[in-house]
Protein backbone atom coordinates (compact mmCIF):
# COMPACT_ATOMS: atom_id res chain seq x y z
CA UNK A 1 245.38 59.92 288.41
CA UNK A 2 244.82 56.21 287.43
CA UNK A 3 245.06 57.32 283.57
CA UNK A 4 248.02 58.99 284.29
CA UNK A 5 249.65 56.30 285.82
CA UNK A 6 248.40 54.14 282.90
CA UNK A 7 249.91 56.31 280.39
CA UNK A 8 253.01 56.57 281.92
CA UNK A 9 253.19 52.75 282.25
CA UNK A 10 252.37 52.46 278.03
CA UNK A 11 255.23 55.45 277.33
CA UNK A 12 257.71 53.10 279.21
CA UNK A 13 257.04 50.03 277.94
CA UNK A 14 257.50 51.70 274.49
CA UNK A 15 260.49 52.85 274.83
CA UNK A 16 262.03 49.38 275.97
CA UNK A 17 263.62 48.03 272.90
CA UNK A 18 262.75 44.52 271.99
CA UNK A 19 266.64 43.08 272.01
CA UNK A 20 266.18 43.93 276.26
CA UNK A 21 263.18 42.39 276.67
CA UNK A 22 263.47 38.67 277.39
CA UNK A 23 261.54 35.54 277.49
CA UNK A 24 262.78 32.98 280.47
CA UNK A 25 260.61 30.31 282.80
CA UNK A 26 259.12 33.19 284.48
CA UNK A 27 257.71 34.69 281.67
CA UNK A 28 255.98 31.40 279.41
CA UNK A 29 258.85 29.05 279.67
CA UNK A 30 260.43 30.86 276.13
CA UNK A 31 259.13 29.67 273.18
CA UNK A 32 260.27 26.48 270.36
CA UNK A 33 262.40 27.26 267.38
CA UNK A 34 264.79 25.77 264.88
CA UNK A 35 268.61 26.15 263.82
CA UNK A 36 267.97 27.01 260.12
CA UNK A 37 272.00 27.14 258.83
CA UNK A 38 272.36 28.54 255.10
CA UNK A 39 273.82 24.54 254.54
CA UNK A 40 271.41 21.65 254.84
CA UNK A 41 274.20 19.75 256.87
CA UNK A 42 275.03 23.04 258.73
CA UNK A 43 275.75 23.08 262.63
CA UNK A 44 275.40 25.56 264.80
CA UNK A 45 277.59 25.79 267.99
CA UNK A 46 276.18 26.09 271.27
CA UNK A 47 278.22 28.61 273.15
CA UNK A 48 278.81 28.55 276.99
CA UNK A 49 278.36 32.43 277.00
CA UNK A 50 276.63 34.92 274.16
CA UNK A 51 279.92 35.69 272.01
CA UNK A 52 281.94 34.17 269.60
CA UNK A 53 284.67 33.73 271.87
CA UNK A 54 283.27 31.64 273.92
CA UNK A 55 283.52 27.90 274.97
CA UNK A 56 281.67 25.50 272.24
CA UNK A 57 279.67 22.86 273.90
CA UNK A 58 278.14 20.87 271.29
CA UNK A 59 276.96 21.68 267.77
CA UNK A 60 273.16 21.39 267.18
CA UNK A 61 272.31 20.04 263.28
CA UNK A 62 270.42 22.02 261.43
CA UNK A 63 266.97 21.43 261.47
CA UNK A 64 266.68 20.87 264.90
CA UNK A 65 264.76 21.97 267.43
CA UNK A 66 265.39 23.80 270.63
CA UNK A 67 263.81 26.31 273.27
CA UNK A 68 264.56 29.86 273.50
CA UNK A 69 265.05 31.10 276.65
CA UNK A 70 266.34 34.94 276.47
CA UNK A 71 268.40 36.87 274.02
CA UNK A 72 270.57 39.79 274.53
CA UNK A 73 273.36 42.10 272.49
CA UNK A 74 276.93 40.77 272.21
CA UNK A 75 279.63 42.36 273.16
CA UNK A 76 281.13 41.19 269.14
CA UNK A 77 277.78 42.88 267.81
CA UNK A 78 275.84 39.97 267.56
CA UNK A 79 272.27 39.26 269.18
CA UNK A 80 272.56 36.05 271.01
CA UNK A 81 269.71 34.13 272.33
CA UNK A 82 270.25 31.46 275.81
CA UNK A 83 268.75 28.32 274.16
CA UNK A 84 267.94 24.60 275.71
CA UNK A 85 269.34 21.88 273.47
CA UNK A 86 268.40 18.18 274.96
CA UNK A 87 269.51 18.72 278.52
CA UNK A 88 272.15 20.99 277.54
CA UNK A 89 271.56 25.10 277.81
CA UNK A 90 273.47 27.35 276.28
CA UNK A 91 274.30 30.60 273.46
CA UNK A 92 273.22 30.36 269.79
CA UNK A 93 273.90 33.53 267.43
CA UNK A 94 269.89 34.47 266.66
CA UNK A 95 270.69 35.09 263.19
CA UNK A 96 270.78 30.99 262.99
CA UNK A 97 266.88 30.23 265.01
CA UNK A 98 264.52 30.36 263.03
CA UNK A 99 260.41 30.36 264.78
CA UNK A 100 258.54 27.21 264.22
């Protein structure tokens, strides 16, 4: 019985894809990344919701640092990730983080 229920657990956490899985202060606290822009004085804009129509907040250089939170699909098609910025939190397009 307890294999069973073992294997069942293993099937279902395969067959969660990655984009619904998240990372938040529950789970580690998220992990540290980058904005990596294909400009060296890029910005990326930190989005009060993940989409591109969304409220700007600030724009975050490229280069610097921040804290990923979570990340989910877009409605527009885009992965967005809920990053912390200074003492600002907010939506980055994931395309733009790069891992440390």
């Amino acid at each position: 019985m307890l294999k069973a229920l073992i294997a069942s657990a293993l099937i279902l956490t395969a067959a969660v894809p990655a984009i619904a899985q998240q990372v938040g202060p529950g789970v580690g606290g998220g992990y540290e990344a980058y904005v990596c822009t294909n400009d060296v004085g890029g910005r990326l804009s930190l989005r009060s919701g993940p989409g591109q129509g969304n409220r700007v907040l600030t724009q975050i250089p490229a280069g610097n640092g921040i804290r990923v939170l979570e990340s989910t699909q877009g409605r527009d098609g885009f992965t967005w990730m809920k990053v912390s910025y200074g003492r600002r939190v907010g939506w980055v397009r994931s395309d733009f983080v790069c891992v440390n």
